[in-house]
PDB file of N, CA and C in Angstrom:
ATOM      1  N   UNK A   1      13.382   1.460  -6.441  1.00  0.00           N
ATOM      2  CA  UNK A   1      14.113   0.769  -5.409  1.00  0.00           C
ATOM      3  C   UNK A   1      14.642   1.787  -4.406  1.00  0.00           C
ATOM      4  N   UNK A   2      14.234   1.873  -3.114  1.00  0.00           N
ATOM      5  CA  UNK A   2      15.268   2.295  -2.522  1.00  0.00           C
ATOM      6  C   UNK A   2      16.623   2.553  -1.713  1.00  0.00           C
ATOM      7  N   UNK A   3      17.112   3.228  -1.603  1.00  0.00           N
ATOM      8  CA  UNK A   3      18.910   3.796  -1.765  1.00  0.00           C
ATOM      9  C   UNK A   3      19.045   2.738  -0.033  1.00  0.00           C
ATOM     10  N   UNK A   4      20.254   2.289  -0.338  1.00  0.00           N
ATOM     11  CA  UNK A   4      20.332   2.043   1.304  1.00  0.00           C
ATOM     12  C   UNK A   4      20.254   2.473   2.271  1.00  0.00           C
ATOM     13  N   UNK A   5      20.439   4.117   2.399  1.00  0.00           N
ATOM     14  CA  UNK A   5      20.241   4.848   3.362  1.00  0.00           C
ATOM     15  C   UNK A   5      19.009   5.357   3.562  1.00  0.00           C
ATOM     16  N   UNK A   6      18.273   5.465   2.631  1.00  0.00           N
ATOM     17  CA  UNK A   6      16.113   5.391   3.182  1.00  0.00           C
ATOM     18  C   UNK A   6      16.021   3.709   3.601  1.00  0.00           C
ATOM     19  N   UNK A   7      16.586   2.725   3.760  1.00  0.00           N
ATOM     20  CA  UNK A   7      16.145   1.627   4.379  1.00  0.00           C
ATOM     21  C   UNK A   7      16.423   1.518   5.520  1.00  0.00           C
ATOM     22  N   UNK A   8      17.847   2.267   5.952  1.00  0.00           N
ATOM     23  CA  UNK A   8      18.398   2.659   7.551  1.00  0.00           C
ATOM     24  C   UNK A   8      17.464   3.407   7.831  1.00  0.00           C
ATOM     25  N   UNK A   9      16.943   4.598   7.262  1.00  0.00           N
ATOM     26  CA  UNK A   9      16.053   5.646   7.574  1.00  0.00           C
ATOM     27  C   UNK A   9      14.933   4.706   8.532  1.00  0.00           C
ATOM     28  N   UNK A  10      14.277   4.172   7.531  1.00  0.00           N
ATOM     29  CA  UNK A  10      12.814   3.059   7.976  1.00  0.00           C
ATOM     30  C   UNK A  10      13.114   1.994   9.440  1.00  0.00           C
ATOM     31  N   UNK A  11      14.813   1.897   9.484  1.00  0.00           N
ATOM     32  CA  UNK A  11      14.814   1.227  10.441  1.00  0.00           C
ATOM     33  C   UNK A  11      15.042   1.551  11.228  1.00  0.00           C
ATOM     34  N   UNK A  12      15.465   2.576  11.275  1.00  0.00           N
ATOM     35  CA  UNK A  12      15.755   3.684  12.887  1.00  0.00           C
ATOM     36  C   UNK A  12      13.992   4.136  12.919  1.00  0.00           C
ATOM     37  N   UNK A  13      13.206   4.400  12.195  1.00  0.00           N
ATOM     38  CA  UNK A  13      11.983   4.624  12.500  1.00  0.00           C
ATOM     39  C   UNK A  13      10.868   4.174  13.634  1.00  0.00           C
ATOM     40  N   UNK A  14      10.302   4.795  14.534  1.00  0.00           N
ATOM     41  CA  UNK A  14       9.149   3.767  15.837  1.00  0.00           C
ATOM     42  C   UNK A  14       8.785   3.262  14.892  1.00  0.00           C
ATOM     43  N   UNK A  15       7.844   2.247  15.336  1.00  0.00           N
ATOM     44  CA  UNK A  15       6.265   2.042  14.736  1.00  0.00           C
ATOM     45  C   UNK A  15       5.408   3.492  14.607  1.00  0.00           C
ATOM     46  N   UNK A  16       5.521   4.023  15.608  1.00  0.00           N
ATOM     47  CA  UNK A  16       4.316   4.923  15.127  1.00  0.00           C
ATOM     48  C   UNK A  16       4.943   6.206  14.400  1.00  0.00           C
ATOM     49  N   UNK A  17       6.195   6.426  14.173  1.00  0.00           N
ATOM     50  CA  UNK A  17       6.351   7.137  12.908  1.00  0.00           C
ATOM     51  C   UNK A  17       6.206   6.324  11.464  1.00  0.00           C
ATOM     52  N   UNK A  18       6.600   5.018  11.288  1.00  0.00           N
ATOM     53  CA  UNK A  18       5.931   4.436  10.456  1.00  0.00           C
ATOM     54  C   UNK A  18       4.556   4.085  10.030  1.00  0.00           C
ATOM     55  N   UNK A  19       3.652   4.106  10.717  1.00  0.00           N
ATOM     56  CA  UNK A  19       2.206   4.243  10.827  1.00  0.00           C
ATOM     57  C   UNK A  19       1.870   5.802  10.504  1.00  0.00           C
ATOM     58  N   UNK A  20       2.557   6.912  11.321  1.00  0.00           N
ATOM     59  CA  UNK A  20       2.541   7.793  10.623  1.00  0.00           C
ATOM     60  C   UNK A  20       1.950   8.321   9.093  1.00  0.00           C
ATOM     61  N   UNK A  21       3.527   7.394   8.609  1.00  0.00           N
ATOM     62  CA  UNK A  21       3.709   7.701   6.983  1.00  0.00           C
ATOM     63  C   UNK A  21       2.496   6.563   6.625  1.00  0.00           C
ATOM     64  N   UNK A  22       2.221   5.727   6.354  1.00  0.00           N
ATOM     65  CA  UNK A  22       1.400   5.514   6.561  1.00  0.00           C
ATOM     66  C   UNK A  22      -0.098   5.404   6.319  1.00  0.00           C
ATOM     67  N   UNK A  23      -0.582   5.681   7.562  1.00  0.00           N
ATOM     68  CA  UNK A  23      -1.557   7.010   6.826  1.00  0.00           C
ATOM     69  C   UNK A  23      -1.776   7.992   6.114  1.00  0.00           C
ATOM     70  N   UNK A  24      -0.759   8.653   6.105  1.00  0.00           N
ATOM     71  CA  UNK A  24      -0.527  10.210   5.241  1.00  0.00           C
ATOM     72  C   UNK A  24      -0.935   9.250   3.914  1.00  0.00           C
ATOM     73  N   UNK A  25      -0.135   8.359   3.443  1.00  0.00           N
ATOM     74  CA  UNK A  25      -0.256   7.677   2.329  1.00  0.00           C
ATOM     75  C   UNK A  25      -1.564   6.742   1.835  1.00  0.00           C
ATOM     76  N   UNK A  26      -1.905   6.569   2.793  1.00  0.00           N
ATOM     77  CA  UNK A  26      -3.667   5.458   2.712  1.00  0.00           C
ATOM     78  C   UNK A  26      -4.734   7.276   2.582  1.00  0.00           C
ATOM     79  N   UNK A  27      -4.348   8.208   3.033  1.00  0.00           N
ATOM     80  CA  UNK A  27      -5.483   9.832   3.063  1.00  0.00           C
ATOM     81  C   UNK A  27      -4.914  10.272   1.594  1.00  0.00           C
ATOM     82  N   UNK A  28      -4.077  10.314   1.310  1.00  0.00           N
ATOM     83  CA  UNK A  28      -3.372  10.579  -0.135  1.00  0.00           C
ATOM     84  C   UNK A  28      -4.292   9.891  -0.960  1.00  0.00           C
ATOM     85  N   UNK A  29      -4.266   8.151  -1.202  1.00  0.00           N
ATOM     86  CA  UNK A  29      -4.466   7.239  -2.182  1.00  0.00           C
ATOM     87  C   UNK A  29      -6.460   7.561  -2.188  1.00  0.00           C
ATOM     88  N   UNK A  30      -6.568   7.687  -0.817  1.00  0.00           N
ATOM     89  CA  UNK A  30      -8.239   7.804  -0.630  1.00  0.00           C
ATOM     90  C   UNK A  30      -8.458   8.933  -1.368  1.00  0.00           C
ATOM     91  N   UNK A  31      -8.479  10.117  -1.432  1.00  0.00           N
ATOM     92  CA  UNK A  31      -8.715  11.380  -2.027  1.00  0.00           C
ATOM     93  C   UNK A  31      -8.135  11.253  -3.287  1.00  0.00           C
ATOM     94  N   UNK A  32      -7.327  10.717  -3.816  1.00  0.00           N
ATOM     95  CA  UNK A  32      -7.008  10.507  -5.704  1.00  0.00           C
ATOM     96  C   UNK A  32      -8.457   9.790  -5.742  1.00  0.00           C
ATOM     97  N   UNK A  33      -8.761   8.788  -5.257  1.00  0.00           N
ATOM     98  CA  UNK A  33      -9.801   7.699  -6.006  1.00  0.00           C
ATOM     99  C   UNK A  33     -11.246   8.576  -5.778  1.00  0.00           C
ATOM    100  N   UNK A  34     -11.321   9.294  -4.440  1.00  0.00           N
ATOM    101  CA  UNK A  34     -12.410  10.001  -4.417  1.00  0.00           C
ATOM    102  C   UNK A  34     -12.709  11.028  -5.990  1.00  0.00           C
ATOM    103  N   UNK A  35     -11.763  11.407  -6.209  1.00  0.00           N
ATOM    104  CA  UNK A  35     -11.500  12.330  -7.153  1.00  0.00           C
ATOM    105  C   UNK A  35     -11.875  11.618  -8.606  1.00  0.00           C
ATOM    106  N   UNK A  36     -11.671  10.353  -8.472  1.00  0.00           N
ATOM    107  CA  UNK A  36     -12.076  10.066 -10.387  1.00  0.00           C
ATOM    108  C   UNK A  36     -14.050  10.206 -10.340  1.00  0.00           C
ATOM    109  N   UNK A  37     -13.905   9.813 -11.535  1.00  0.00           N
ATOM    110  CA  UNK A  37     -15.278   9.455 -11.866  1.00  0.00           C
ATOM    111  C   UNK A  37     -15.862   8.194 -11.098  1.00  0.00           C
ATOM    112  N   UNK A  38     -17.493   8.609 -10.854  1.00  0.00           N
ATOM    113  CA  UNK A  38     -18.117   7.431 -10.229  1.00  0.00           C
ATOM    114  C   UNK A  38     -17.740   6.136 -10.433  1.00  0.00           C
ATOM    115  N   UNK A  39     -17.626   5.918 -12.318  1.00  0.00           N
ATOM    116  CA  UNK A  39     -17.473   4.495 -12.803  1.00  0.00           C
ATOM    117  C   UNK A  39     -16.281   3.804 -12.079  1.00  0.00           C
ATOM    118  N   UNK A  40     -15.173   4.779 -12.655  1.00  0.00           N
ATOM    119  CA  UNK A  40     -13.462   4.206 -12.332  1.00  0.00           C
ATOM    120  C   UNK A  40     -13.630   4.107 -11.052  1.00  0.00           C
ATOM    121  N   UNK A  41     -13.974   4.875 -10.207  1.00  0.00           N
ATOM    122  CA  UNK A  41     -13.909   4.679  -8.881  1.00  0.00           C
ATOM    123  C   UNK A  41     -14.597   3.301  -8.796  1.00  0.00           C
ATOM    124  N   UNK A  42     -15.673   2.738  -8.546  1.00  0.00           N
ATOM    125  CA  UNK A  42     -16.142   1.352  -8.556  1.00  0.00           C
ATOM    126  C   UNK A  42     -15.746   0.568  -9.496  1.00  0.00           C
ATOM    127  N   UNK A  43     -14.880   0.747 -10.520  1.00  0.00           N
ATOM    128  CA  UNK A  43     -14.372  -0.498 -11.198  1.00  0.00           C
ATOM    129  C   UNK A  43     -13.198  -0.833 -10.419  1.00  0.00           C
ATOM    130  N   UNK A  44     -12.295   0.118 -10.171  1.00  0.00           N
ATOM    131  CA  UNK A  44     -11.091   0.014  -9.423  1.00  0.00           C
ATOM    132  C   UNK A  44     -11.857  -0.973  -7.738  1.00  0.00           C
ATOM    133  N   UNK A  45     -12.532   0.217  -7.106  1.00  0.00           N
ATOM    134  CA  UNK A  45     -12.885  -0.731  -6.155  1.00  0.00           C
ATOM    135  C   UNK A  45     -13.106  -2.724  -6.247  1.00  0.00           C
ATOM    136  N   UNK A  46     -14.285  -2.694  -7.221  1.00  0.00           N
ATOM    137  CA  UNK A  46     -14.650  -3.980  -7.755  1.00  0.00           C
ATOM    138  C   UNK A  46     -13.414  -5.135  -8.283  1.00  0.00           C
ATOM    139  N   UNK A  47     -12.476  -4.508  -8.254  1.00  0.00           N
ATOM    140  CA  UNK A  47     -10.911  -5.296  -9.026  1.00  0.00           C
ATOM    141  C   UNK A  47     -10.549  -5.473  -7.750  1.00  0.00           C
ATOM    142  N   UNK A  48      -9.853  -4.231  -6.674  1.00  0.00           N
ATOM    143  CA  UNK A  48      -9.717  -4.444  -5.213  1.00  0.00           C
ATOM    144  C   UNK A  48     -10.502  -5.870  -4.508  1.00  0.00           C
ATOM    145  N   UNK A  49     -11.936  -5.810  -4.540  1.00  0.00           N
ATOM    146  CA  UNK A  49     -12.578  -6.286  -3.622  1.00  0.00           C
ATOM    147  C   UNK A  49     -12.295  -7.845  -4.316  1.00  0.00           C
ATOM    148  N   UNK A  50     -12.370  -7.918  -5.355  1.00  0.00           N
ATOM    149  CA  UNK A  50     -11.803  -9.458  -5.933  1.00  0.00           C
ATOM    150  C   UNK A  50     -10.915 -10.110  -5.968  1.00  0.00           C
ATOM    151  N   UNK A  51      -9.659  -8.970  -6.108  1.00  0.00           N
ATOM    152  CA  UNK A  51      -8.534  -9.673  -5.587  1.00  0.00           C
ATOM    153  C   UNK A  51      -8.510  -9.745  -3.954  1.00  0.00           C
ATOM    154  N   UNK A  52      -8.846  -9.122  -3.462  1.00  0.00           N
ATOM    155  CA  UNK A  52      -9.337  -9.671  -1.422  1.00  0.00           C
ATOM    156  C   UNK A  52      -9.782 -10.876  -1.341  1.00  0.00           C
ATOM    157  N   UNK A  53     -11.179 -10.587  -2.208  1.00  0.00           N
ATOM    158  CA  UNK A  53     -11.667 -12.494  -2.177  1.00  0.00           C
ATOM    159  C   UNK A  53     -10.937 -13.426  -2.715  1.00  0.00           C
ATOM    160  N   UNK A  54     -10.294 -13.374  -3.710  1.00  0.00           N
ATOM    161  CA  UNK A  54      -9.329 -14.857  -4.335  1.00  0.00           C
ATOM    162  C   UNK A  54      -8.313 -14.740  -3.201  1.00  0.00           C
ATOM    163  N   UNK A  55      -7.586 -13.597  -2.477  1.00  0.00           N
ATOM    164  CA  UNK A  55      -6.866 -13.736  -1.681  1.00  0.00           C
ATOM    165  C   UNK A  55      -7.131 -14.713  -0.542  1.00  0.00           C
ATOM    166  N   UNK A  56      -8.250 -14.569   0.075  1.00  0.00           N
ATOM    167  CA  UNK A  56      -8.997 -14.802   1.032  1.00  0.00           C
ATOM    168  C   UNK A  56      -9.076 -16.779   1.022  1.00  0.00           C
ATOM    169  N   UNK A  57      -9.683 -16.666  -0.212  1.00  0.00           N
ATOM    170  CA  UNK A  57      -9.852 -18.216  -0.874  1.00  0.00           C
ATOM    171  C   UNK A  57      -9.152 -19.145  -0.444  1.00  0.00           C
ATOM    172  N   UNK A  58      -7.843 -18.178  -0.985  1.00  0.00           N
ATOM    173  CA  UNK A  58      -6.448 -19.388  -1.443  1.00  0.00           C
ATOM    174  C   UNK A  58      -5.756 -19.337  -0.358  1.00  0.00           C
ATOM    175  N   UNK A  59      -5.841 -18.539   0.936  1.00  0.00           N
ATOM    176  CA  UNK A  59      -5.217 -18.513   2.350  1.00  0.00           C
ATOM    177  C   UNK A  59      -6.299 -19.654   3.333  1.00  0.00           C
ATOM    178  N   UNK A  60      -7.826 -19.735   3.111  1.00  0.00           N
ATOM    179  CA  UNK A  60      -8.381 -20.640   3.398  1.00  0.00           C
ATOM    180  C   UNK A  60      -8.250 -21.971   3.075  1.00  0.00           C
ATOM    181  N   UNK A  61      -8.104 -22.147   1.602  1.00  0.00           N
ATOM    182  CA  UNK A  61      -7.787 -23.585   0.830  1.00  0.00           C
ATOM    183  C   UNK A  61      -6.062 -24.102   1.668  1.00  0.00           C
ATOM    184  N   UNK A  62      -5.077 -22.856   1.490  1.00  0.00           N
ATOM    185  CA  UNK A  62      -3.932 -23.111   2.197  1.00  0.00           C
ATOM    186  C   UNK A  62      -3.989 -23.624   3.843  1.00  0.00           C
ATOM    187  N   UNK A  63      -4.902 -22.750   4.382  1.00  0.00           N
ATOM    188  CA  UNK A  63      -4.804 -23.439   5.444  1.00  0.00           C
ATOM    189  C   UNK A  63      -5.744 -25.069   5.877  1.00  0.00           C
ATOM    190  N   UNK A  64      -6.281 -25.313   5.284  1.00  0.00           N
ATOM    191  CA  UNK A  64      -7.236 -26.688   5.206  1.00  0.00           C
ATOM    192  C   UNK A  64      -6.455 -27.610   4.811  1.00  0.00           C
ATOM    193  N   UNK A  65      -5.213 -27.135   3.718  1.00  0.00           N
ATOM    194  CA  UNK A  65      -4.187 -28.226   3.085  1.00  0.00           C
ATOM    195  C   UNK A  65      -3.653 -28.701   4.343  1.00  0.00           C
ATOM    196  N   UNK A  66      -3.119 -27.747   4.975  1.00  0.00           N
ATOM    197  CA  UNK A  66      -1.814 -27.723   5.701  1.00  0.00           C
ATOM    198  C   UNK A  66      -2.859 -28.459   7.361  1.00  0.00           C
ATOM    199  N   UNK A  67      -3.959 -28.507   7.196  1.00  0.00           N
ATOM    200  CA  UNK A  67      -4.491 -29.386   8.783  1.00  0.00           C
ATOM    201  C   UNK A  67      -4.228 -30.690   8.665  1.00  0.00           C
TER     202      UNK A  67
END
């Protein structure tokens, strides 16, 4: 959780120092996964890409309810 004063931090922040961090953090997460093994790397991906699609699904089904 963080302290109240890293949430002032984030809110005195631009956008593009937040985008910033950010990225640093999406080039971080990319280079750990580059780094495992072929398999883990595509199982992890393959879990990713499925939860996108059920995501995807149930924001489509949601919006068809709601017409």
């Amino acid at each position: 959780m963080l302290s109240e004063a890293q949430i002032q931090l984030y809110r005195r922040m631009s956008v593009e120092e937040r985008w910033k961090i950010t990225e640093e953090l999406m080039t971080v997460a990319w280079r750990a996964l580059l780094e495992l093994p072929y398999e883990e790397r595509e199982r992890r991906l393959q879990i990713a890409r499925a939860e996108h699609d059920a995501s995807s699904v149930a924001l489509v089904k949601a919006l068809h309810l709601g017409a």
